[in-house]
PDB file of N, CA and C in Angstrom:
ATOM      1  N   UNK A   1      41.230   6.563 -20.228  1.00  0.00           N
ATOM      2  CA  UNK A   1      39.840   6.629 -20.600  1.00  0.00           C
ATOM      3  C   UNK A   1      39.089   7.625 -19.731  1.00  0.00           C
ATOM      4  N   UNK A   2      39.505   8.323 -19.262  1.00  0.00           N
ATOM      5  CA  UNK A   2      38.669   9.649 -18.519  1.00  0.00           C
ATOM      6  C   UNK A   2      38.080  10.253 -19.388  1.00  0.00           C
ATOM      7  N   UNK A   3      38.836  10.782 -20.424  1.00  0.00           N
ATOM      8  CA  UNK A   3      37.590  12.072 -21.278  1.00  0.00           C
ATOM      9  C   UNK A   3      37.341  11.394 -22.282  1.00  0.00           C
ATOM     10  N   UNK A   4      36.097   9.895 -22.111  1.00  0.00           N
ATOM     11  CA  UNK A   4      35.489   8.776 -23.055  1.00  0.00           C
ATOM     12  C   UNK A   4      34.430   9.778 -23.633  1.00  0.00           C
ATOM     13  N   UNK A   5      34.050  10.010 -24.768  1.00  0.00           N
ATOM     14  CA  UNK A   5      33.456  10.747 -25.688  1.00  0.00           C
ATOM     15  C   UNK A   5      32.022  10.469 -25.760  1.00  0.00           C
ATOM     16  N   UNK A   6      31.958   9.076 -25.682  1.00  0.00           N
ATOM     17  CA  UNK A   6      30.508   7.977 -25.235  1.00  0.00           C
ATOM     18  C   UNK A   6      29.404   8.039 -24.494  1.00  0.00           C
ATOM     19  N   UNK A   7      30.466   8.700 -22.683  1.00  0.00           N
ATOM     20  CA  UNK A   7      29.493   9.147 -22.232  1.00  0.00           C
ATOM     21  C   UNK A   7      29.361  10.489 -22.050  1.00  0.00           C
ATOM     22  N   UNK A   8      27.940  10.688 -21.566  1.00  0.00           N
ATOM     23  CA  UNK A   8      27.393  12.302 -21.483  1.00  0.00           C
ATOM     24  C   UNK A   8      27.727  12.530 -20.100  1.00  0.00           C
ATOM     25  N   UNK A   9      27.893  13.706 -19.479  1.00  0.00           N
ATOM     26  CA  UNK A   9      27.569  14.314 -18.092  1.00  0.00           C
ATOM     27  C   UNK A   9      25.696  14.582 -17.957  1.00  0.00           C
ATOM     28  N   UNK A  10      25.581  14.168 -16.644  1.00  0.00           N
ATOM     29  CA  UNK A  10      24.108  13.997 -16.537  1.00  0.00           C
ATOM     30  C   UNK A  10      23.587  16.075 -16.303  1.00  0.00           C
ATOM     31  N   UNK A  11      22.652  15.960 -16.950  1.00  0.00           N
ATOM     32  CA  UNK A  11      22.011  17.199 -17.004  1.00  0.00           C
ATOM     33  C   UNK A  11      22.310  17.546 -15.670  1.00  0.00           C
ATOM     34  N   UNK A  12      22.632  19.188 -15.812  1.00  0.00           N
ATOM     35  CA  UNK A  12      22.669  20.126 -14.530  1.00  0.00           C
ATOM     36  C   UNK A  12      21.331  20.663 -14.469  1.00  0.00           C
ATOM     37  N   UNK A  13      21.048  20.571 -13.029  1.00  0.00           N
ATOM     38  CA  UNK A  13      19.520  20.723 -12.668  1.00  0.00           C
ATOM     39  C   UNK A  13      19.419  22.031 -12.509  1.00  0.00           C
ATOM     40  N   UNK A  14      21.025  22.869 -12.337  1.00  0.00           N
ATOM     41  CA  UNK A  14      20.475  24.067 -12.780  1.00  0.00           C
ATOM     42  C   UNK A  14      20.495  25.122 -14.125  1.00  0.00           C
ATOM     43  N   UNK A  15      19.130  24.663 -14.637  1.00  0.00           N
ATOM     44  CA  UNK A  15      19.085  25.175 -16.027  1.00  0.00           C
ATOM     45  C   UNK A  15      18.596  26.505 -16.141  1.00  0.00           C
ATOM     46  N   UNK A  16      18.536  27.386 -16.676  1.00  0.00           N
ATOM     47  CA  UNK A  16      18.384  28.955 -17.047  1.00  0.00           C
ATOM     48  C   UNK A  16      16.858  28.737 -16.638  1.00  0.00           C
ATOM     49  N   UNK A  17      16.192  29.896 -16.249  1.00  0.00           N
ATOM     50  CA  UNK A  17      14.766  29.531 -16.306  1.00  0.00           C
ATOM     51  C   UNK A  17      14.188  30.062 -17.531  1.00  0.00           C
ATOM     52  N   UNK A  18      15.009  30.809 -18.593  1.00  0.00           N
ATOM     53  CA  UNK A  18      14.272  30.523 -19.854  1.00  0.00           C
ATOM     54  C   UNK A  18      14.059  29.191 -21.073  1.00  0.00           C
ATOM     55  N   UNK A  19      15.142  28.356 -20.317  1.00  0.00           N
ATOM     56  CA  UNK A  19      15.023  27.197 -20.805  1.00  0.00           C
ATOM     57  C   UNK A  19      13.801  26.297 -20.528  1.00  0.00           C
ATOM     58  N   UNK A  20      13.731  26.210 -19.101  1.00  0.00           N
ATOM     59  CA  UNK A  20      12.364  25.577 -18.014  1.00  0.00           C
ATOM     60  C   UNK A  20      10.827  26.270 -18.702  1.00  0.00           C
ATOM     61  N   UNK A  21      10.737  27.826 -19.031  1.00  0.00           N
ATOM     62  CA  UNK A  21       9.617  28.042 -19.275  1.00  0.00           C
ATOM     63  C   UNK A  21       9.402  27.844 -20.880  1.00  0.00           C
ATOM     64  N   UNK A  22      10.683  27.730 -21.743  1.00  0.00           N
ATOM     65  CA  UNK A  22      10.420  26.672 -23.355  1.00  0.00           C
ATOM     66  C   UNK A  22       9.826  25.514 -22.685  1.00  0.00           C
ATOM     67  N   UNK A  23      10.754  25.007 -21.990  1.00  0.00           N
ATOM     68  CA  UNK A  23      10.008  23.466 -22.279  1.00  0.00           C
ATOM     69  C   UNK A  23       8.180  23.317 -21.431  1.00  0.00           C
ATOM     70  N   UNK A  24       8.256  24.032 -20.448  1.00  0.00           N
ATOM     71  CA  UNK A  24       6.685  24.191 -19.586  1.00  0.00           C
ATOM     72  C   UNK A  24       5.881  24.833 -21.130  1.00  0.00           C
ATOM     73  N   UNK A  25       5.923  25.558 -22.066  1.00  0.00           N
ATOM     74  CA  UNK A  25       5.094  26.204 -22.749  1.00  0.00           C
ATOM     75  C   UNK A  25       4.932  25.254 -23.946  1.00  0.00           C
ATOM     76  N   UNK A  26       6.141  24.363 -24.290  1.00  0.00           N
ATOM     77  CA  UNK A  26       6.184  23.320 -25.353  1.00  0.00           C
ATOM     78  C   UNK A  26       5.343  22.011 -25.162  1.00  0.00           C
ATOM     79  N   UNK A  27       4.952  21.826 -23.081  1.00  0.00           N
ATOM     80  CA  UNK A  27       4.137  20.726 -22.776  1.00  0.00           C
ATOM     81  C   UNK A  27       3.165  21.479 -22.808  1.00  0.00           C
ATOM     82  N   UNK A  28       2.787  22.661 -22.418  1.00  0.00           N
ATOM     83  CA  UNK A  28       1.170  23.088 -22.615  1.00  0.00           C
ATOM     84  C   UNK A  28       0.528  23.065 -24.151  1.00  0.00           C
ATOM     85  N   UNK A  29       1.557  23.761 -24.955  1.00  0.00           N
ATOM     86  CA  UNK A  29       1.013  23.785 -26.474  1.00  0.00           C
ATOM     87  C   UNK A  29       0.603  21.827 -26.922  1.00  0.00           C
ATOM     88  N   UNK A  30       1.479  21.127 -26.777  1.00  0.00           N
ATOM     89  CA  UNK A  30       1.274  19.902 -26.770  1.00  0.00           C
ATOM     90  C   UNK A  30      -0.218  19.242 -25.871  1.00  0.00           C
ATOM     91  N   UNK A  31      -0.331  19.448 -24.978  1.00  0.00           N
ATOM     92  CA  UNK A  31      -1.275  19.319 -24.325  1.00  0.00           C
ATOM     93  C   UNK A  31      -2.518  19.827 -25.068  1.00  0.00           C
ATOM     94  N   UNK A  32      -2.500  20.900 -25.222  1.00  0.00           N
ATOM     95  CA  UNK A  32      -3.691  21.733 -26.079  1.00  0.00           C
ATOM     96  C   UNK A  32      -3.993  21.124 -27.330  1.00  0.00           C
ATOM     97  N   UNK A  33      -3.070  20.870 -27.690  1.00  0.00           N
ATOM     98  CA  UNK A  33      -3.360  20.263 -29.787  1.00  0.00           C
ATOM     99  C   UNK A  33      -3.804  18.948 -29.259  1.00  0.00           C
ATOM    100  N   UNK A  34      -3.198  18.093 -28.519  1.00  0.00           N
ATOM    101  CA  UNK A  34      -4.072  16.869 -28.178  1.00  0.00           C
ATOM    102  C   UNK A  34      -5.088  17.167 -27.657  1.00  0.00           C
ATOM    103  N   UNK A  35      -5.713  17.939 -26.945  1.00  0.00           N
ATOM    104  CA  UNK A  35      -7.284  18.158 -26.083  1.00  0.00           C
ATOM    105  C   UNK A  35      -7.701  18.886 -27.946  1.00  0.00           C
ATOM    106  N   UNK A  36      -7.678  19.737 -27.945  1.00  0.00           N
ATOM    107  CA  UNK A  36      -8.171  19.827 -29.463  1.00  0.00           C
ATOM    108  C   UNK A  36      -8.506  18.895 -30.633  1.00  0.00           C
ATOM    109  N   UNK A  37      -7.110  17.671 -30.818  1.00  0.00           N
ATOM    110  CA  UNK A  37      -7.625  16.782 -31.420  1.00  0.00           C
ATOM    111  C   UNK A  37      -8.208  16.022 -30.701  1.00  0.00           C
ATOM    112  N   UNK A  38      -8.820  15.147 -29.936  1.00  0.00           N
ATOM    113  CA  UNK A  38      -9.895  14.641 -29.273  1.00  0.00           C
ATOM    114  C   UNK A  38     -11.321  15.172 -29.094  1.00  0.00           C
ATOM    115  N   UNK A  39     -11.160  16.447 -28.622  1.00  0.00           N
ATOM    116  CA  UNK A  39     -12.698  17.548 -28.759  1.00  0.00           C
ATOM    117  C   UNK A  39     -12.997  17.458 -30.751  1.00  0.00           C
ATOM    118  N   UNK A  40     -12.107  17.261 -31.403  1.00  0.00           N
ATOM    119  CA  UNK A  40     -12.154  17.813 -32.775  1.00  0.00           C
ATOM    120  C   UNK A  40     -13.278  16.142 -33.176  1.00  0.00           C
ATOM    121  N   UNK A  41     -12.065  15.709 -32.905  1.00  0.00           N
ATOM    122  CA  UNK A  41     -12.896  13.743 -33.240  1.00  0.00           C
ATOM    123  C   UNK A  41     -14.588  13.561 -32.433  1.00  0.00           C
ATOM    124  N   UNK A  42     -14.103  14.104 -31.630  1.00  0.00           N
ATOM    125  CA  UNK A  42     -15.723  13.914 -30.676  1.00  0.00           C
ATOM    126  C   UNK A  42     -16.696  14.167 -31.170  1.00  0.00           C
ATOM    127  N   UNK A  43     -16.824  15.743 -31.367  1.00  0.00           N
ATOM    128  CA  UNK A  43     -17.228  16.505 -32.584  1.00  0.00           C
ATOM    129  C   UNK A  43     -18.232  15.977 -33.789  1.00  0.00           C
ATOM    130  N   UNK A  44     -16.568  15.325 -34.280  1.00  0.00           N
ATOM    131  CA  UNK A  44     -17.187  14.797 -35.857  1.00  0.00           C
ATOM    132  C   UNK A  44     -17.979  13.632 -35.462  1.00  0.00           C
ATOM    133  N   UNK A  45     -17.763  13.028 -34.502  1.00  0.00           N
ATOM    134  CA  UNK A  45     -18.458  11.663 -34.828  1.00  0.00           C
ATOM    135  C   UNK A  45     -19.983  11.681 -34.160  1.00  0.00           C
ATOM    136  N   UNK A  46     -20.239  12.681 -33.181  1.00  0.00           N
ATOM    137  CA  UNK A  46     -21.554  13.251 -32.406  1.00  0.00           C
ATOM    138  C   UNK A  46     -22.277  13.560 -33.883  1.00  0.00           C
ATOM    139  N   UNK A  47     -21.588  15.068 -34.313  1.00  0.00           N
ATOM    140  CA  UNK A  47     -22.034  14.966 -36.200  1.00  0.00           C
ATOM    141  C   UNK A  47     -22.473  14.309 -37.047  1.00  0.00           C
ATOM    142  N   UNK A  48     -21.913  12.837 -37.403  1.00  0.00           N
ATOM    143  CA  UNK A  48     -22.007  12.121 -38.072  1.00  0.00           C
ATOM    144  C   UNK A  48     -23.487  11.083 -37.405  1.00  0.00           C
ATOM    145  N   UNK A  49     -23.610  10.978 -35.869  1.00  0.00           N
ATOM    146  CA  UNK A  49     -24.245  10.589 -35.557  1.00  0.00           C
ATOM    147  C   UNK A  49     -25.751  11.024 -35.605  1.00  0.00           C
ATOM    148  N   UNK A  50     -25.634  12.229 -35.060  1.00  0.00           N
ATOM    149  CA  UNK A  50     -26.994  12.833 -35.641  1.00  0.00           C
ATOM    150  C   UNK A  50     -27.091  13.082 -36.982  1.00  0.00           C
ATOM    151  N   UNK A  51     -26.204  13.071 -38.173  1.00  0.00           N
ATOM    152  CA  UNK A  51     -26.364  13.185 -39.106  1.00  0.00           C
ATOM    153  C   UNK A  51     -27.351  11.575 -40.129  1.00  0.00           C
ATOM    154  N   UNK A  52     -26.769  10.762 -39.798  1.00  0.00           N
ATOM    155  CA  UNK A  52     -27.318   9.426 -40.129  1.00  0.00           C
ATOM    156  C   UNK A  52     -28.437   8.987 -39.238  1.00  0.00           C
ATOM    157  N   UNK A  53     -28.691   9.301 -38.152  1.00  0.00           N
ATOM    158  CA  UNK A  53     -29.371   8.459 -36.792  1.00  0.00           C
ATOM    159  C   UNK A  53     -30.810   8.427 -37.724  1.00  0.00           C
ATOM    160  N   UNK A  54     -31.637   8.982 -38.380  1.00  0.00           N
ATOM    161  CA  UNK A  54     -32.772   9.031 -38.942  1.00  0.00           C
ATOM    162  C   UNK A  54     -33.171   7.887 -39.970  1.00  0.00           C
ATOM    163  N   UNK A  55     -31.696   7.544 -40.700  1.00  0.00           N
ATOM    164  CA  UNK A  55     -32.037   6.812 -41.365  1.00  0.00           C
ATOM    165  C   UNK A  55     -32.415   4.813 -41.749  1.00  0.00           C
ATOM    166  N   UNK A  56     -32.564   4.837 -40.345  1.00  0.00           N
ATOM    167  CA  UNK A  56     -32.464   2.788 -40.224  1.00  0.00           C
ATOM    168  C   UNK A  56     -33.685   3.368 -38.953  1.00  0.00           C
ATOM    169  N   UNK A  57     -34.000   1.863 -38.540  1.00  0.00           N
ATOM    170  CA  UNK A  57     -34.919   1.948 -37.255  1.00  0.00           C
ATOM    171  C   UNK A  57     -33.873   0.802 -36.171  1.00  0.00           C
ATOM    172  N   UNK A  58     -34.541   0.007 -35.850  1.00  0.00           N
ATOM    173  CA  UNK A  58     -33.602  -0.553 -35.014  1.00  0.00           C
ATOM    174  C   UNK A  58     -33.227  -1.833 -35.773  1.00  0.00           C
ATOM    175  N   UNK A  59     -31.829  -1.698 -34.710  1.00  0.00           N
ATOM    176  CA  UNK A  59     -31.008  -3.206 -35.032  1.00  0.00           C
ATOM    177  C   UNK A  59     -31.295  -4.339 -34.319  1.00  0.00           C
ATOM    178  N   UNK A  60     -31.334  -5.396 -34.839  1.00  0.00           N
ATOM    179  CA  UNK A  60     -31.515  -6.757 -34.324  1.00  0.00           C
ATOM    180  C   UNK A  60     -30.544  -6.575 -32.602  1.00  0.00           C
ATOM    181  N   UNK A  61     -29.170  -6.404 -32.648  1.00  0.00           N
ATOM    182  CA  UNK A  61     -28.309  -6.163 -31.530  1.00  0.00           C
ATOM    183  C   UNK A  61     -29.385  -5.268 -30.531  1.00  0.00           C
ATOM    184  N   UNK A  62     -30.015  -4.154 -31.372  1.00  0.00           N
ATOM    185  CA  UNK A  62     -30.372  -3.131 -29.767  1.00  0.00           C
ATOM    186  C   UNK A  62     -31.626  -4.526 -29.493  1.00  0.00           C
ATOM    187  N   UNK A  63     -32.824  -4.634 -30.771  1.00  0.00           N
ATOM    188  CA  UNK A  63     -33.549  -5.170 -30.137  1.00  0.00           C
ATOM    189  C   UNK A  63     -33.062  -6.563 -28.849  1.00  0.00           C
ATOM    190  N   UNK A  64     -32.042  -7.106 -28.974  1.00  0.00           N
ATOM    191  CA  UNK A  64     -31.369  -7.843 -28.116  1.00  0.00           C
ATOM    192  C   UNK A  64     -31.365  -7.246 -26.997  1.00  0.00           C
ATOM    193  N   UNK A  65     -30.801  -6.225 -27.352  1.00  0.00           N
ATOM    194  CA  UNK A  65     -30.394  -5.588 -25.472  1.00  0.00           C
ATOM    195  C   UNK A  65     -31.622  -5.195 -25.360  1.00  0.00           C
ATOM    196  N   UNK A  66     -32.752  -4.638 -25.902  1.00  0.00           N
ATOM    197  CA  UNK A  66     -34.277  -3.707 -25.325  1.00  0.00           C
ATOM    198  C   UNK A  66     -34.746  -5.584 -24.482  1.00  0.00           C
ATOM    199  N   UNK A  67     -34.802  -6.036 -25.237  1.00  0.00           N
ATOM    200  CA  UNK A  67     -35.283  -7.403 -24.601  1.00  0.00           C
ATOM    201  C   UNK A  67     -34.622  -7.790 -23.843  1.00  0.00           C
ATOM    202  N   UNK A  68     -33.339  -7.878 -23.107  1.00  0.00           N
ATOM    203  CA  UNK A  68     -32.377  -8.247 -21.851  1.00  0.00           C
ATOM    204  C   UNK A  68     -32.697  -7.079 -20.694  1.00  0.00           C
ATOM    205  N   UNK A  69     -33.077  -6.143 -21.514  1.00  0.00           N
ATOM    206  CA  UNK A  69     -33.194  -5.077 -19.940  1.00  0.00           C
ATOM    207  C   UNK A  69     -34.393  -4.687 -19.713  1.00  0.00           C
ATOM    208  N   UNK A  70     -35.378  -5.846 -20.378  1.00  0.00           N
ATOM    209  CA  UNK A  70     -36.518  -6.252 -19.307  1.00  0.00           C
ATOM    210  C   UNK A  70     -36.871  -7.205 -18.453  1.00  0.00           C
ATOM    211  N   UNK A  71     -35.282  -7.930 -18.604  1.00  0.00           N
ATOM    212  CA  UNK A  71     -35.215  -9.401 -17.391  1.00  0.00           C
ATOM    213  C   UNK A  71     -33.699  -9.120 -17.274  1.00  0.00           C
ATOM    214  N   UNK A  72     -33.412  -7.901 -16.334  1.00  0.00           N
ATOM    215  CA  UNK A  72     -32.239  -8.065 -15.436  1.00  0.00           C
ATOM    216  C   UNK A  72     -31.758  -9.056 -14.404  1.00  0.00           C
ATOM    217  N   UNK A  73     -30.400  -9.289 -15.051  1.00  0.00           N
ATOM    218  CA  UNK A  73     -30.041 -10.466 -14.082  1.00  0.00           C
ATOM    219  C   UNK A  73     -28.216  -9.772 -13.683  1.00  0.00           C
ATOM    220  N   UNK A  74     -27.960 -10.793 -12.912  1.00  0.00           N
ATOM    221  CA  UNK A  74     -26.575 -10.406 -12.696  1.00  0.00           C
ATOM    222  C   UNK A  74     -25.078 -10.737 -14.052  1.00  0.00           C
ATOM    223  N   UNK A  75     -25.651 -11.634 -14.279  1.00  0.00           N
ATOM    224  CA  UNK A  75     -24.470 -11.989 -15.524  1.00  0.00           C
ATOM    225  C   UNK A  75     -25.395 -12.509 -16.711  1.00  0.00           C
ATOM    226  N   UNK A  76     -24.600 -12.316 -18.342  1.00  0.00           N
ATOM    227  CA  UNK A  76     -25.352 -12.807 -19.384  1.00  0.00           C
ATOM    228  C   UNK A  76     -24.367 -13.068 -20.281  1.00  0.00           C
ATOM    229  N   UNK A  77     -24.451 -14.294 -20.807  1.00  0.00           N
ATOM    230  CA  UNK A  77     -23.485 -14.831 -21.312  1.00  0.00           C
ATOM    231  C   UNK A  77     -22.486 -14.319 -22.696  1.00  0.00           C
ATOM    232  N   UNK A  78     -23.111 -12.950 -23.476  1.00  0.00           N
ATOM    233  CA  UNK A  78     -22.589 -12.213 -24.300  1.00  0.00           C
ATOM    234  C   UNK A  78     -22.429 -10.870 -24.430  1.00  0.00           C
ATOM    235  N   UNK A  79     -23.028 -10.134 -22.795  1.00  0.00           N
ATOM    236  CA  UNK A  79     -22.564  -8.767 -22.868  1.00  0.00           C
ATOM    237  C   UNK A  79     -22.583  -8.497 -21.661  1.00  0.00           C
ATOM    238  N   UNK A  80     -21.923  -7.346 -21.034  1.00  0.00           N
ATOM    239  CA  UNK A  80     -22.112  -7.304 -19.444  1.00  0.00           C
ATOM    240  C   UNK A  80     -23.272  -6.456 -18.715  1.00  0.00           C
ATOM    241  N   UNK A  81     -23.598  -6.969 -17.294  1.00  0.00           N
ATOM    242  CA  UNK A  81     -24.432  -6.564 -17.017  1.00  0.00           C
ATOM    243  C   UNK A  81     -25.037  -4.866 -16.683  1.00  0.00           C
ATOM    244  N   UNK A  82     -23.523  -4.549 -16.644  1.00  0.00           N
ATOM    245  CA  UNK A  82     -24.185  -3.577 -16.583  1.00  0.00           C
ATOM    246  C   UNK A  82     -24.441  -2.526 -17.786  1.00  0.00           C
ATOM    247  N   UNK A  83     -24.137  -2.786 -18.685  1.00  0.00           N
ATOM    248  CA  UNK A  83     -24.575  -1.893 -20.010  1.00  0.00           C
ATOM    249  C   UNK A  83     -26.079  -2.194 -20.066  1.00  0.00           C
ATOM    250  N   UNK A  84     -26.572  -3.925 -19.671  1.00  0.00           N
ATOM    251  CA  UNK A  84     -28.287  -3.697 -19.751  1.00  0.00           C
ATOM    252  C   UNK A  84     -28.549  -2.972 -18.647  1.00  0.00           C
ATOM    253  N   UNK A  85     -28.051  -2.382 -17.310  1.00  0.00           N
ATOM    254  CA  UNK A  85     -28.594  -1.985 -16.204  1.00  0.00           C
ATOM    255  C   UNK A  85     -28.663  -0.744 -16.938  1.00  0.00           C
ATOM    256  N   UNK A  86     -27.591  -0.038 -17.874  1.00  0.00           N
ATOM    257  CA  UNK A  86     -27.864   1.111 -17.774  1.00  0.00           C
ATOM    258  C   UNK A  86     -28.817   1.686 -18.948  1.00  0.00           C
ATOM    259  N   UNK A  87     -29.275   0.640 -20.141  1.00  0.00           N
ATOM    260  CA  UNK A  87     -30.089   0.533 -20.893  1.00  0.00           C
ATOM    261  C   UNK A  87     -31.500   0.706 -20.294  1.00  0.00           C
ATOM    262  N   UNK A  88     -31.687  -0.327 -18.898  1.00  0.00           N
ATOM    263  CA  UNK A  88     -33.162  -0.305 -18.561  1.00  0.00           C
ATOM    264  C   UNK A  88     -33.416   0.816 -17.515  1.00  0.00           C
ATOM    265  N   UNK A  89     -32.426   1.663 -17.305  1.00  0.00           N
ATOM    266  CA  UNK A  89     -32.184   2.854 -16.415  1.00  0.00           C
ATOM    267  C   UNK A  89     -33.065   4.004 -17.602  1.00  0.00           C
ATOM    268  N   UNK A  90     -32.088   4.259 -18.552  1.00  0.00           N
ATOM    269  CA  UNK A  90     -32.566   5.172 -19.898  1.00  0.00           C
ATOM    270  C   UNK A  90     -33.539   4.620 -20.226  1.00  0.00           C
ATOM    271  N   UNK A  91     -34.413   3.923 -20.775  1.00  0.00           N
ATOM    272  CA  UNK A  91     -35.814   3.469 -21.188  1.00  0.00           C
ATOM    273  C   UNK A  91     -36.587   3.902 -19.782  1.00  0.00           C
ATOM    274  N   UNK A  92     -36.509   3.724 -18.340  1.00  0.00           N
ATOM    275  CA  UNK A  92     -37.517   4.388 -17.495  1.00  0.00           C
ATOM    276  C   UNK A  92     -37.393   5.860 -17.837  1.00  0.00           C
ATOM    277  N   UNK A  93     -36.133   6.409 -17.649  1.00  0.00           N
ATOM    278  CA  UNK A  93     -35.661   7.774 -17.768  1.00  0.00           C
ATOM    279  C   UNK A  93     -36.345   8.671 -19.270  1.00  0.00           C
ATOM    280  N   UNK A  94     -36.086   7.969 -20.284  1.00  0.00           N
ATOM    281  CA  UNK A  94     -36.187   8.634 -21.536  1.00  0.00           C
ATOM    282  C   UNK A  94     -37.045   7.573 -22.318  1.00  0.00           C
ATOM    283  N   UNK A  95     -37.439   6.683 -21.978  1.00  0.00           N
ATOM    284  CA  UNK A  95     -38.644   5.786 -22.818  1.00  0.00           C
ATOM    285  C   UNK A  95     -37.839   5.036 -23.956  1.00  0.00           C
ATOM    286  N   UNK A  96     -38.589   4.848 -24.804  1.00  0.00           N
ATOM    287  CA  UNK A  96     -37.792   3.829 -26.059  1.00  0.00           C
ATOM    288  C   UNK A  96     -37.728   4.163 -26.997  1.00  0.00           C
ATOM    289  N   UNK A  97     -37.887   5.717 -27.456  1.00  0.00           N
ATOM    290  CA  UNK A  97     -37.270   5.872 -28.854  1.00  0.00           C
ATOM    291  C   UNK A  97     -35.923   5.617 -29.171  1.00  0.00           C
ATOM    292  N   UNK A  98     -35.954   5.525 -30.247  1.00  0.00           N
ATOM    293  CA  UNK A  98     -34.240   5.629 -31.251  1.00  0.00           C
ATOM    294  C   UNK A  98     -33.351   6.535 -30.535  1.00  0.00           C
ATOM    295  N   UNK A  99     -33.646   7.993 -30.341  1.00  0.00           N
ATOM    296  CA  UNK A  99     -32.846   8.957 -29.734  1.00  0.00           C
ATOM    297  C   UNK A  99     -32.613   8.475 -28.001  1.00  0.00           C
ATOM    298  N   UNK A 100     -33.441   8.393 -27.591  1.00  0.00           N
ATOM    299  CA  UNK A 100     -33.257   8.102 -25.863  1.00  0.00           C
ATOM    300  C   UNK A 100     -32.011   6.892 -26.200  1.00  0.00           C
ATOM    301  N   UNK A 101     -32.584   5.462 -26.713  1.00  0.00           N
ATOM    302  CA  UNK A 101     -31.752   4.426 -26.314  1.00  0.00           C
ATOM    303  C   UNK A 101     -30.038   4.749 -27.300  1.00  0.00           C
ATOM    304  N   UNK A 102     -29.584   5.297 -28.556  1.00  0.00           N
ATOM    305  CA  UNK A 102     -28.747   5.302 -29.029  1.00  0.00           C
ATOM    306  C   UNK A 102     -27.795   6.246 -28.752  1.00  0.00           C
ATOM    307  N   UNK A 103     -28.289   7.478 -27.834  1.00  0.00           N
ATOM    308  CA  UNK A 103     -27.607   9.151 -27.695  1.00  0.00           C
ATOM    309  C   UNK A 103     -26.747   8.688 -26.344  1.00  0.00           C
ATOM    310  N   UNK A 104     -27.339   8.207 -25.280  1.00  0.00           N
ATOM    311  CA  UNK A 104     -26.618   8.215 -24.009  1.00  0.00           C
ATOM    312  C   UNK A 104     -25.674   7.305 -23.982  1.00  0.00           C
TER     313      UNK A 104
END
């Protein structure tokens, strides 16, 4: 059982360096199409956001949170604290329109 067919010989570490710079250029291209698709999604949905944002006024949910992050506390029993900290941060910062509280 010496020359078992089954197993492989473990890669020789010394590989051509035109092999090394395929595979370095095959993780960058890869790298790139994923940062592309993510910037691409981001994109659309920023888009879509300002595209619709005009049309409703507020939701029962924000009015929830506009009303929790005028009595900051440390814990609240259905959302965490600090999304109201950073709600009543943006309302000093940018006041209470639709755009200030829904964009950041």
């Amino acid at each position: 059982m010496e020359n078992d067919e089954t197993t492989s010989d473990p890669p020789s570490p010394e590989r051509p360096a035109a092999d090394r710079r395929t595979e370095l250029s095959l993780r960058a291209d890869s790298t790139r199409t994923t940062t592309l698709l993510l910037l691409s999604i981001a994109l659309a949905k920023l888009a879509l956001n300002i595209a619709f944002h005009g049309r409703y006024g507020y939701f029962r949910d924000e009015l929830y949170y506009i009303a929790c992050s005028d009595h900051l506390a440390w814990g609240y029993v259905d959302h965490p604290p600090l999304s109201i900290f950073f709600l009543s941060l943006t309302r000093r910062l940018l006041g209470d329109s639709l755009y200030a509280i829904r964009f950041p």
